[in-house]
Protein backbone atom coordinates (compact mmCIF):
# COMPACT_ATOMS: atom_id res chain seq x y z
CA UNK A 1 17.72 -54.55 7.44
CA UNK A 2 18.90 -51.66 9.37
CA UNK A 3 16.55 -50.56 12.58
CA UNK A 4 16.25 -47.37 13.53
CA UNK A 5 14.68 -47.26 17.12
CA UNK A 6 12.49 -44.65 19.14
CA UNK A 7 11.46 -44.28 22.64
CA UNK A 8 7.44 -45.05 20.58
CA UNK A 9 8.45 -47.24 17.75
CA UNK A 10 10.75 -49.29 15.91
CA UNK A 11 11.19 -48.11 11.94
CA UNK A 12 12.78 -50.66 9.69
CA UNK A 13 14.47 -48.83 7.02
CA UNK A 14 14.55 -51.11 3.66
CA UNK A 15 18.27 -51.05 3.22
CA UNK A 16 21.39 -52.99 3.75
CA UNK A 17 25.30 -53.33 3.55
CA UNK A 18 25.59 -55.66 0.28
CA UNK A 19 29.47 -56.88 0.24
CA UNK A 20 30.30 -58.39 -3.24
CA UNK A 21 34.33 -59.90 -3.99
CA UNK A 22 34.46 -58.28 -7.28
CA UNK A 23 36.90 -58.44 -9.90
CA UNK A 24 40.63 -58.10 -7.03
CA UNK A 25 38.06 -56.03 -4.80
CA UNK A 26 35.47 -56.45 -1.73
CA UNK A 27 33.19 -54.01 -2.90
CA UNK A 28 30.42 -52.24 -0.66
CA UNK A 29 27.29 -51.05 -1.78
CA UNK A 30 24.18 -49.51 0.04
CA UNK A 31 20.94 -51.67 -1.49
CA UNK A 32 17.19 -52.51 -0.94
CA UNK A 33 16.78 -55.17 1.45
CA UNK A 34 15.64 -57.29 -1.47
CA UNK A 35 17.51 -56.09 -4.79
CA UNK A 36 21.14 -54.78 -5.91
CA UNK A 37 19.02 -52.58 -8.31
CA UNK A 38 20.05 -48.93 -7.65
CA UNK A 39 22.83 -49.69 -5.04
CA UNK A 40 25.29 -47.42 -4.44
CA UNK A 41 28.94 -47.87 -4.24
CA UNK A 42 29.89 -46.92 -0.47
CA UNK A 43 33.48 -48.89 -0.19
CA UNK A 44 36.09 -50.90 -1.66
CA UNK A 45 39.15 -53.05 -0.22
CA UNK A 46 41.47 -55.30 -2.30
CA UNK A 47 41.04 -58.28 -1.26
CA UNK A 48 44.39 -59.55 -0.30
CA UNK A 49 43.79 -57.20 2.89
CA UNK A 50 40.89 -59.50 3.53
CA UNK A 51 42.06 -62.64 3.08
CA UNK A 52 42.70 -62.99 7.36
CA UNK A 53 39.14 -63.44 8.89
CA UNK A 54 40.28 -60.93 11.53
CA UNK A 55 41.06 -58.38 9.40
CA UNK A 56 37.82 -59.42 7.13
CA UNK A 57 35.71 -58.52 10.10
CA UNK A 58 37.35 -55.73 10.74
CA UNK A 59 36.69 -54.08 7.42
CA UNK A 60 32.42 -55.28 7.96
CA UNK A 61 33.07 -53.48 11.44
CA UNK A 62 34.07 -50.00 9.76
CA UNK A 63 31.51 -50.34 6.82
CA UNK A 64 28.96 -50.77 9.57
CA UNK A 65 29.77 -48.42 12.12
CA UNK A 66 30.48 -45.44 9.09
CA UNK A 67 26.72 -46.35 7.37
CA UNK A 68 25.61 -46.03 11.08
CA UNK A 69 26.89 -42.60 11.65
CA UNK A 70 25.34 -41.52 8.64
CA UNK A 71 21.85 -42.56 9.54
CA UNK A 72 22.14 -40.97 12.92
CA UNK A 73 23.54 -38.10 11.44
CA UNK A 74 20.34 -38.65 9.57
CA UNK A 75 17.88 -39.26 12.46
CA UNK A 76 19.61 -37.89 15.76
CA UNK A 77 19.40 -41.62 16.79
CA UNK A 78 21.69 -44.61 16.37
CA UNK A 79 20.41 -47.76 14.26
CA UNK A 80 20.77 -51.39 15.01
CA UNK A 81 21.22 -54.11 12.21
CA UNK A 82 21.27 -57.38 11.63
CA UNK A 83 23.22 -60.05 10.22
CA UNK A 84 21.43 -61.98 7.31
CA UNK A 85 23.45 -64.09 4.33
CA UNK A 86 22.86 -62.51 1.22
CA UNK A 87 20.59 -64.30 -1.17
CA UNK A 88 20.99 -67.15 -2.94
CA UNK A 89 20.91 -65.69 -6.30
CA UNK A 90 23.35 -62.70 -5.18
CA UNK A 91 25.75 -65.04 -4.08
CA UNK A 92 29.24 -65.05 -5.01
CA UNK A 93 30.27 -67.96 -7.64
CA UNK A 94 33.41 -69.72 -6.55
C-alpha cells in the first residue's frame, strides 16, 4: 500500500510494487493491493544480478524510489510505503 500524506489527511492509494522471479528475470509490476489482475510491467533484472542480498535490495531500493517520483510527480507530494509479503497464493513456487 503506498501512502500519500497531506498536511489534513492521509490517502491510501490501492497499489503496490509486486516483484515476481519469472522465467531468468525479477520482474516488476505496478498492481492492486489485492490482485495481479491488470498490473503493469514497470521493471525487469536477470536474476543472476540479484542473487547477492545487497545487490537484491538495492534493485527494491530503485523500483521504490522511481514509483515514488512518479506519484509525486503525480501529487506535488512524496508517498510513504510499506513493506508487506506478498500473498500466499502469489507466492513464488520453489
Amino acid at each position: 500500500m503506498v501512502k500519500h500524506g497531506r498536511t489534513s489527511a492521509t490517502i491510501e492509494l490501492p497499489l503496490r510494487l509486486a516483484m515476481r522471479s519469472e522465467g531468468g528475470n525479477w520482474n516488476t509490476y505496478i498492481a492492486q493491493s489485492d490482485t495481479m489482475e491488470d498490473a503493469t510491467l514497470v521493471g525487469s533484472i536477470n536474476l543472476a544480478f540479484v542473487q547477492r542480498d545487497d545487490r537484491k535490495e538495492m534493485y527494491i531500493t530503485f523500483m521504490r524510489a522511481a514509483l515514488a517520483d512518479v506519484i509525486e510527480g503525480l501529487t506535488g507530494e512524496r508517498p510513504t510505503t510499506d513493506t508487506r509479503d506478498a500473498p500466499e497464493h502469489e507466492r513464488t513456487r520453489e
